[in-house]
Protein backbone atom coordinates (compact mmCIF):
# COMPACT_ATOMS: atom_id res chain seq x y z
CA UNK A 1 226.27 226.19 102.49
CA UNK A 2 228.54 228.72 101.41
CA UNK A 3 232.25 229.01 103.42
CA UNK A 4 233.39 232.04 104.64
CA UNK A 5 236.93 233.06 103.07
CA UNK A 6 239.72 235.42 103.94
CA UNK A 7 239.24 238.62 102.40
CA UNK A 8 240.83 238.96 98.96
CA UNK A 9 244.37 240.20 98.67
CA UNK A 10 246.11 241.23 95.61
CA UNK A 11 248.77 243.35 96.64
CA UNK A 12 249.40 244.90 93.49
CA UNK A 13 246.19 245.84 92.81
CA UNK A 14 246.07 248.63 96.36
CA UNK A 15 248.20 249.81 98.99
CA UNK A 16 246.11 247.69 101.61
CA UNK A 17 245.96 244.00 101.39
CA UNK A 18 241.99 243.84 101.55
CA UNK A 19 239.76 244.59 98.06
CA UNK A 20 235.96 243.83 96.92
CA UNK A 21 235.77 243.44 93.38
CA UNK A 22 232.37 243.76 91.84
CA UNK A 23 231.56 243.48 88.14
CA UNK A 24 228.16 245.38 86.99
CA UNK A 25 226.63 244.74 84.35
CA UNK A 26 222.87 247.24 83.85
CA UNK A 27 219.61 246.22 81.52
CA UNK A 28 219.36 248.03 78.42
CA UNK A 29 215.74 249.10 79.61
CA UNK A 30 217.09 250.19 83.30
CA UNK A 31 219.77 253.05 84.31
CA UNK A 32 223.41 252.52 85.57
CA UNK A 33 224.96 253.73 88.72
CA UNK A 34 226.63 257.26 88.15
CA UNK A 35 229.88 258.10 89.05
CA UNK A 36 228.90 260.26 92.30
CA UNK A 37 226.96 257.42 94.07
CA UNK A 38 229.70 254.96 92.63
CA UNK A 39 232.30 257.62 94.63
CA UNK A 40 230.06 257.66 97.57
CA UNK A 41 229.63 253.66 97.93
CA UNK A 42 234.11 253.38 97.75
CA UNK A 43 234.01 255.91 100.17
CA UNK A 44 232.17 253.86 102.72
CA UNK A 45 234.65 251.09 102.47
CA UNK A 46 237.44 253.83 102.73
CA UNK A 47 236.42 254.94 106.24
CA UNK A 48 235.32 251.37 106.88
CA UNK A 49 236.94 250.79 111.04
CA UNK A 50 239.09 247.51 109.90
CA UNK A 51 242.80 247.08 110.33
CA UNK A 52 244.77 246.14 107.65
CA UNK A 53 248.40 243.68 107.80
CA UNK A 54 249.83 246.81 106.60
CA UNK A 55 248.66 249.35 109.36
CA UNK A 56 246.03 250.49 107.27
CA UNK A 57 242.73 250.79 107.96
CA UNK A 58 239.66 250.88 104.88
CA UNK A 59 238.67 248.61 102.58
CA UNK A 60 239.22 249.25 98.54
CA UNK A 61 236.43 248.92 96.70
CA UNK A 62 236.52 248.23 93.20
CA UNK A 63 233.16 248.89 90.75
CA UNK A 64 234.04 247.58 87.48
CA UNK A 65 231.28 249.18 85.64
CA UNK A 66 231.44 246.46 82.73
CA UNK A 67 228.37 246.71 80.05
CA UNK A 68 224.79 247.14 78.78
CA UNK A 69 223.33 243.75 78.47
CA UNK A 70 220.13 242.60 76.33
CA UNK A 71 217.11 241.50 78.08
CA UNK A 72 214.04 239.47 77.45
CA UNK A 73 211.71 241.00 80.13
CA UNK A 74 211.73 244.24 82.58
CA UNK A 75 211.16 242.31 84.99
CA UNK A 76 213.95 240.02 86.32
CA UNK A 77 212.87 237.12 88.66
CA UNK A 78 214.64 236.51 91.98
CA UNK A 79 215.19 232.67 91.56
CA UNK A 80 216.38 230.74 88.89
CA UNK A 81 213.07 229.91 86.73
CA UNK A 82 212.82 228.10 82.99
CA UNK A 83 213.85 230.70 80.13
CA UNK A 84 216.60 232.63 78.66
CA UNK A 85 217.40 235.75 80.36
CA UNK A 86 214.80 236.69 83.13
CA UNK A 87 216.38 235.88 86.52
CA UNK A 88 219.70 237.12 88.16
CA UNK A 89 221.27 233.07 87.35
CA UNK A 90 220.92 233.79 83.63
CA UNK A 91 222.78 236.84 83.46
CA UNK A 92 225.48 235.44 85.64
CA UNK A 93 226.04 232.46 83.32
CA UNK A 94 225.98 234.71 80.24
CA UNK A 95 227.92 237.87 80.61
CA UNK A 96 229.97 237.74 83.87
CA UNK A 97 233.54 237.17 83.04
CA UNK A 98 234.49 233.97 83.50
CA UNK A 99 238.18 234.61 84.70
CA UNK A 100 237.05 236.47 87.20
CA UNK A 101 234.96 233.47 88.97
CA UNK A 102 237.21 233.48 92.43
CA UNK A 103 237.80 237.49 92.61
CA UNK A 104 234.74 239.33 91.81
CA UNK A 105 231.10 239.65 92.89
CA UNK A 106 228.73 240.42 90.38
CA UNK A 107 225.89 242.64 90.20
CA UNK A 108 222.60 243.52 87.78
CA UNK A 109 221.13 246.89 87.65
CA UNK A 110 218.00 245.76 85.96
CA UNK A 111 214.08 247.92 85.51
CA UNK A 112 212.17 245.81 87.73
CA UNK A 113 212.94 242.46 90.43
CA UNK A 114 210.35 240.63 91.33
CA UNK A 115 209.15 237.54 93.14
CA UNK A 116 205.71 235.70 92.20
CA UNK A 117 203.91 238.31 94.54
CA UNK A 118 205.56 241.27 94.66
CA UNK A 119 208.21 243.79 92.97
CA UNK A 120 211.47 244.42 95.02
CA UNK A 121 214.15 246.59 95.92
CA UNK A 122 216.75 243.95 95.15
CA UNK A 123 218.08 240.73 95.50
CA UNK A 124 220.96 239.26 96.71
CA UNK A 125 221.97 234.47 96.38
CA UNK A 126 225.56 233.19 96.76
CA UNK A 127 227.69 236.25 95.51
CA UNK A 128 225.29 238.20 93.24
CA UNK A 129 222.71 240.63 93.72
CA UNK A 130 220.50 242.79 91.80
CA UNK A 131 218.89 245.70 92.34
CA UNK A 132 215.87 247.18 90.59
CA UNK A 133 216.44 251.11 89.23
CA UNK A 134 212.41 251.81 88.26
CA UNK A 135 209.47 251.92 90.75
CA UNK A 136 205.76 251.48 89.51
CA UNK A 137 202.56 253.35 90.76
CA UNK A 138 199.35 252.63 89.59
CA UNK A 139 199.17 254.73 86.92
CA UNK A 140 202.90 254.47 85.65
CA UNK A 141 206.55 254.34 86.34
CA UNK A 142 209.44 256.19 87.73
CA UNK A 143 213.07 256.25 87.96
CA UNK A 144 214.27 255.96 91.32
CA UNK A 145 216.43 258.09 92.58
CA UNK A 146 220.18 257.02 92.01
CA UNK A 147 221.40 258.77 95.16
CA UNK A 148 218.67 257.97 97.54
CA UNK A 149 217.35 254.66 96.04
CA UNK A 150 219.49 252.49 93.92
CA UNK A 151 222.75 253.54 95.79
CA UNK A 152 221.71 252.55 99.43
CA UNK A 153 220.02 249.28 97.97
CA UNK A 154 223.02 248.40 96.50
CA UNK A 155 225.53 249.13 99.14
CA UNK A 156 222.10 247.01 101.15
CA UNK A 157 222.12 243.89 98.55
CA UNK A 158 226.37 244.19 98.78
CA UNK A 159 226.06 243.40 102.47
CA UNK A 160 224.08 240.61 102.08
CA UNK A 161 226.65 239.19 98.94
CA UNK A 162 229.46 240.06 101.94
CA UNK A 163 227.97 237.82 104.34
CA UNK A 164 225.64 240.39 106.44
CA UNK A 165 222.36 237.71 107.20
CA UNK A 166 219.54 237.71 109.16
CA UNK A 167 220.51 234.17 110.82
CA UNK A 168 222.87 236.06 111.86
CA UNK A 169 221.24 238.92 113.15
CA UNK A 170 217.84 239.36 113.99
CA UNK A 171 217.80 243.34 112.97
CA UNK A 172 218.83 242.53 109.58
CA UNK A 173 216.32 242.93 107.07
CA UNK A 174 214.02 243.77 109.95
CA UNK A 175 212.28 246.14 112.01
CA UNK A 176 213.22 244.96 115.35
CA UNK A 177 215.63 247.69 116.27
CA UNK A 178 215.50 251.15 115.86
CA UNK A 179 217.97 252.96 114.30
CA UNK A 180 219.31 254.12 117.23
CA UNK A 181 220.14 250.91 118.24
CA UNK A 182 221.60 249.37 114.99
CA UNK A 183 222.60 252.28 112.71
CA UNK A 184 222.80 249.92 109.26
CA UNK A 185 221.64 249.91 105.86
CA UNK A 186 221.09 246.73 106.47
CA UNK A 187 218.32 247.87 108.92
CA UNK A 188 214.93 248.53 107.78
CA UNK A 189 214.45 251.25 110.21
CA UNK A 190 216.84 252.98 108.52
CA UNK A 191 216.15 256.82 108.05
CA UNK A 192 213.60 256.32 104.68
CA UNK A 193 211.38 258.30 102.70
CA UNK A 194 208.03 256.42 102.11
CA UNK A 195 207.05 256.42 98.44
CA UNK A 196 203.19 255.72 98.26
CA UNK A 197 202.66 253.20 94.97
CA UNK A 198 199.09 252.53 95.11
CA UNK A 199 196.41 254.44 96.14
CA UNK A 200 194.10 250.98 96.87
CA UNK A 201 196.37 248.91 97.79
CA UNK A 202 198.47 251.05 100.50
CA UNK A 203 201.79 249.78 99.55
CA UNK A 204 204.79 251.87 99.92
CA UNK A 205 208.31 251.80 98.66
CA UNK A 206 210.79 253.13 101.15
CA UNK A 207 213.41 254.90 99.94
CA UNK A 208 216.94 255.17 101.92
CA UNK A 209 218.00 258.53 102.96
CA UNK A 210 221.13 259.41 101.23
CA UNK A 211 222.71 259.67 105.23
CA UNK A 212 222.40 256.03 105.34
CA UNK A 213 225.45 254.84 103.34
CA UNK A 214 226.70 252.66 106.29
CA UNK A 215 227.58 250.02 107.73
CA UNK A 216 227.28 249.47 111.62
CA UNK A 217 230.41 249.58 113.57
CA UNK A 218 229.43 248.90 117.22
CA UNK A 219 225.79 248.97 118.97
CA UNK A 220 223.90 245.77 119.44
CA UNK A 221 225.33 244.31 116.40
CA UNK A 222 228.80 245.20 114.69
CA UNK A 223 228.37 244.95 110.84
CA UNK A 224 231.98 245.49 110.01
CA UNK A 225 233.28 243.43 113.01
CA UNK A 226 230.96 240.71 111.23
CA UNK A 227 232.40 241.25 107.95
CA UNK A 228 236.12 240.99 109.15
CA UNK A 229 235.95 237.67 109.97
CA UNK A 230 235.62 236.74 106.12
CA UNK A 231 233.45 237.07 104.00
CA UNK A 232 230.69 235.01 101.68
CA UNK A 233 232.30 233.82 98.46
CA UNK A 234 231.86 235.12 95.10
């Protein structure tokens, strides 16, 4: 079981005494995160409703956008499985910087995740998450959008490295409450655009709306209250 910690203070790193540090590292066959979403996800921590010791209120987030890694496959497993370089463990133990261990989370952007049945969104165990920057149809692939897709799963698969889970919550990474009620990315009611994949099959891939770059804040479940009491460890 992973313990909850105090958030992370190094007070010569920001004028408030809480920080999230993430190191991202992006496939050389996938896309990386571009400065506007990047400026859009530190914004949502900026406004975030939490005091500070210092008066403050906000969070600083910090994107280290660190380097283009090798990989072995496009498509990046979501549990640790035999081979070099084709789940989110591998990549961990390889490139994230090692002096770094206690400070930072640390994220993939990789082409494809995927489970034994199905591709996904992204992925988040213990501290790292992943999240997948292609989508395939039947007949092909597509970049997803950065704004609408890869940026609102990865301020998603953040929450759940924070410590946002659905033993915790029964409307996370569910359908149980309307937006309305719980007004989170974490909530898969959240305002979407449905992206038909396969004409047979009837799967879709929903696609955050670019107004959902949030965290709740009150409702029937307070994300950031949550969050404030400490979060996951790297």
């Amino acid at each position: 079981m992973v313990k909850p910690r105090p958030w992370v203070i190094i007070s010569n790193q920001s004028h408030r005494a809480r920080d999230v540090f993430i190191e991202v590292d992006w496939i050389e066959t996938s896309k990386s995160l571009p400065t506007h979403v990047r400026t859009k996800l530190m914004n949502v921590f900026d406004k975030a409703p939490v005091n500070n010791p210092d008066g403050s209120r906000g969070v600083d987030l910090h994107i280290d956008m660190d380097e283009e890694v090798p990989t072995n496959t496009d498509f990046l497993k979501t549990e640790n499985v035999n081979g070099s370089l084709n789940d989110i463990c591998d990549f961990r133990e390889r490139y994230f910087t090692s002096e770094r261990e206690d400070t930072h989370y640390y994220a993939l952007l990789t082409r494809f995740v995927e489970t034994d049945e199905e591709i996904l969104g992204g992925v988040a165990v213990s501290g790292v998450f992943s999240v997948s920057t292609y989508i395939r149809f039947d007949d092909g692939e597509q970049f997803l959008d950065a704004d609408k897709s890869i940026g609102t799963t990865f301020i998603h698969e953040l929450g759940h490295a924070l410590g946002l889970d659905p033993l915790d919550f029964g409307g996370i990474d569910s359908e149980n409450y309307s937006y309305g009620e719980y007004p989170s990315v974490m909530n898969y009611n959240s305002l979407n655009d449905r992206i038909k994949v396969g004409e047979t099959s009837g799967y879709y891939y929903y696609s955050y709306s670019s107004e959902t770059y949030r965290y709740s804040s009150g409702g029937v479940f307070d994300d950031w209250a949550h969050l404030a009491k400490g979060f996951e460890e790297p």
